[in-house]
Protein backbone atom coordinates (compact mmCIF):
# COMPACT_ATOMS: atom_id res chain seq x y z
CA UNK A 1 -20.62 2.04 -9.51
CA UNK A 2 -20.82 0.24 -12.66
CA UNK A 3 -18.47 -2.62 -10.72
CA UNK A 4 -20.48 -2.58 -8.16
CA UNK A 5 -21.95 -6.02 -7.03
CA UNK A 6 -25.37 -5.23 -5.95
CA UNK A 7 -25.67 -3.01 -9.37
CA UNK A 8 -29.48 -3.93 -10.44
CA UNK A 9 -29.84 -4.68 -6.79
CA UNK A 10 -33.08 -3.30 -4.76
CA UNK A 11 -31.84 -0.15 -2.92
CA UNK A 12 -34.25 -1.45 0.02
CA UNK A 13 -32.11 -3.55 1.28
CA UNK A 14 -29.51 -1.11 2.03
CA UNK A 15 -32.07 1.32 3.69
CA UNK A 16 -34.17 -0.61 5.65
CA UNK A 17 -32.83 -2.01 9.28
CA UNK A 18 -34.36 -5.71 8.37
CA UNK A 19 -32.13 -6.18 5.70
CA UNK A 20 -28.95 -5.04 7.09
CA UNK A 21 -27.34 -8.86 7.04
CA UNK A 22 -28.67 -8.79 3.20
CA UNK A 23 -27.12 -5.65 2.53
CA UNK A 24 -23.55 -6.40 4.14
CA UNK A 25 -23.49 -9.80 2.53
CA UNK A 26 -23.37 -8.32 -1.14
CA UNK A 27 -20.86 -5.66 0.12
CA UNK A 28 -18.78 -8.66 1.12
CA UNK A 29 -18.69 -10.18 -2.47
CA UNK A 30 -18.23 -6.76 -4.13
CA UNK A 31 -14.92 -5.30 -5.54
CA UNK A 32 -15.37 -1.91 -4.64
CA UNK A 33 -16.44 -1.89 -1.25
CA UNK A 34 -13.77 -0.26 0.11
CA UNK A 35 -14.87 2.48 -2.79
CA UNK A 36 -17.96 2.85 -1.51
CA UNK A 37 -17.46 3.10 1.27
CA UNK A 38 -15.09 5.75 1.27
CA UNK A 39 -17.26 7.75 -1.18
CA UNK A 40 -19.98 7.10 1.51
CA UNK A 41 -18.05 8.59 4.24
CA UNK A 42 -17.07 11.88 2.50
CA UNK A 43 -21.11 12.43 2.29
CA UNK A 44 -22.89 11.15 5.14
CA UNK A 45 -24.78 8.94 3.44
CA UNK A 46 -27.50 6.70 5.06
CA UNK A 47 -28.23 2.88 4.94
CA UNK A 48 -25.50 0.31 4.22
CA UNK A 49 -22.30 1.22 2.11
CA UNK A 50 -19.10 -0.79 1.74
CA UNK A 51 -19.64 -2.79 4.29
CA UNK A 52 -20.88 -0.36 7.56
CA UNK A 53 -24.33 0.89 8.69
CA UNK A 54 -24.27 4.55 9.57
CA UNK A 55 -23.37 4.10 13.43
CA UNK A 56 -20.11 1.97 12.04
CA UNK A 57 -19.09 4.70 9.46
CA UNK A 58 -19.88 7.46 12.28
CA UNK A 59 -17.64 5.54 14.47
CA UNK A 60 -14.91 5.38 11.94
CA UNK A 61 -14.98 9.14 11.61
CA UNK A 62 -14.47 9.28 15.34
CA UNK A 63 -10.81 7.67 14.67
CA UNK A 64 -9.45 5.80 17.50
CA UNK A 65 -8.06 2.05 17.41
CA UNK A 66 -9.65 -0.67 16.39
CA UNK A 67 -9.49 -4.31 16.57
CA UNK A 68 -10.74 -5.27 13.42
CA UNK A 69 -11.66 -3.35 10.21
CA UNK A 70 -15.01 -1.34 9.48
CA UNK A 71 -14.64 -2.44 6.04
CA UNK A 72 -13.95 -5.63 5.83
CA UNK A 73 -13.37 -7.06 9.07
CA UNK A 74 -10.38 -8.10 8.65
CA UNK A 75 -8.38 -7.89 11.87
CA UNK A 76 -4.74 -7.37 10.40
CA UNK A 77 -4.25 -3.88 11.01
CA UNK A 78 -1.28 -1.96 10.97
CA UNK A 79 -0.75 1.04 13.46
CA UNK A 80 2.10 4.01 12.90
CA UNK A 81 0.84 5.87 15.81
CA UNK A 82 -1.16 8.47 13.62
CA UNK A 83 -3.44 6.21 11.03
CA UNK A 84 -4.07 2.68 11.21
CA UNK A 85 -4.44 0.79 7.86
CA UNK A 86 -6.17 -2.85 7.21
CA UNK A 87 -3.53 -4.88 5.25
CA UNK A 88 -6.55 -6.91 3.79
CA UNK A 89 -8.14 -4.10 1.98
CA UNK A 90 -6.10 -0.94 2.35
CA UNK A 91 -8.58 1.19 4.35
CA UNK A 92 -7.21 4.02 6.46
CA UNK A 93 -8.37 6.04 9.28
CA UNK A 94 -6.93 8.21 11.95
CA UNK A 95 -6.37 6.52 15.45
């Protein structure tokens, strides 16, 4: 968290609904997004991390395939039948 971009940031933004453009726009700039993100979906956290709002992270868990990355968007996804992965960041989920 100390590398995080929105460090010293007001944790409003990434709780309230109204600032969820706000919120994904500093996730966008950040280094460890895809960090966050993953440390958000081991504990159901609520409000924006890495990138997703709680329906995207819930949707993640879900698995399945996807045309473009939760995290960050990217749509250059590799498939093995089991996991995809985005090339662009390195997330993983199961399909």
């Amino acid at each position: 968290m100390r590398r995080a971009y929105c460090r010293g940031a007001n944790p409003d933004i990434f709780h309230d609904d109204g600032h969820e453009v706000t919120a994904k726009a500093y996730c966008q700039r950040c280094s460890v997004a895809v960090d966050c993100l993953e440390w958000a979906l081991g504990r159901n956290e609520e409000g924006v991390w890495g990138g997703t709002t709680d329906a995207e992270r819930r949707a993640l868990k879900r698995g399945g395939a996807r045309a473009s990355c939760p995290g960050c968007q990217a749509d250059a996804l590799f498939s093995d039948g089991v996991a995809q992965i985005c090339i662009a960041c390195g997330l993983s989920w199961l399909t």
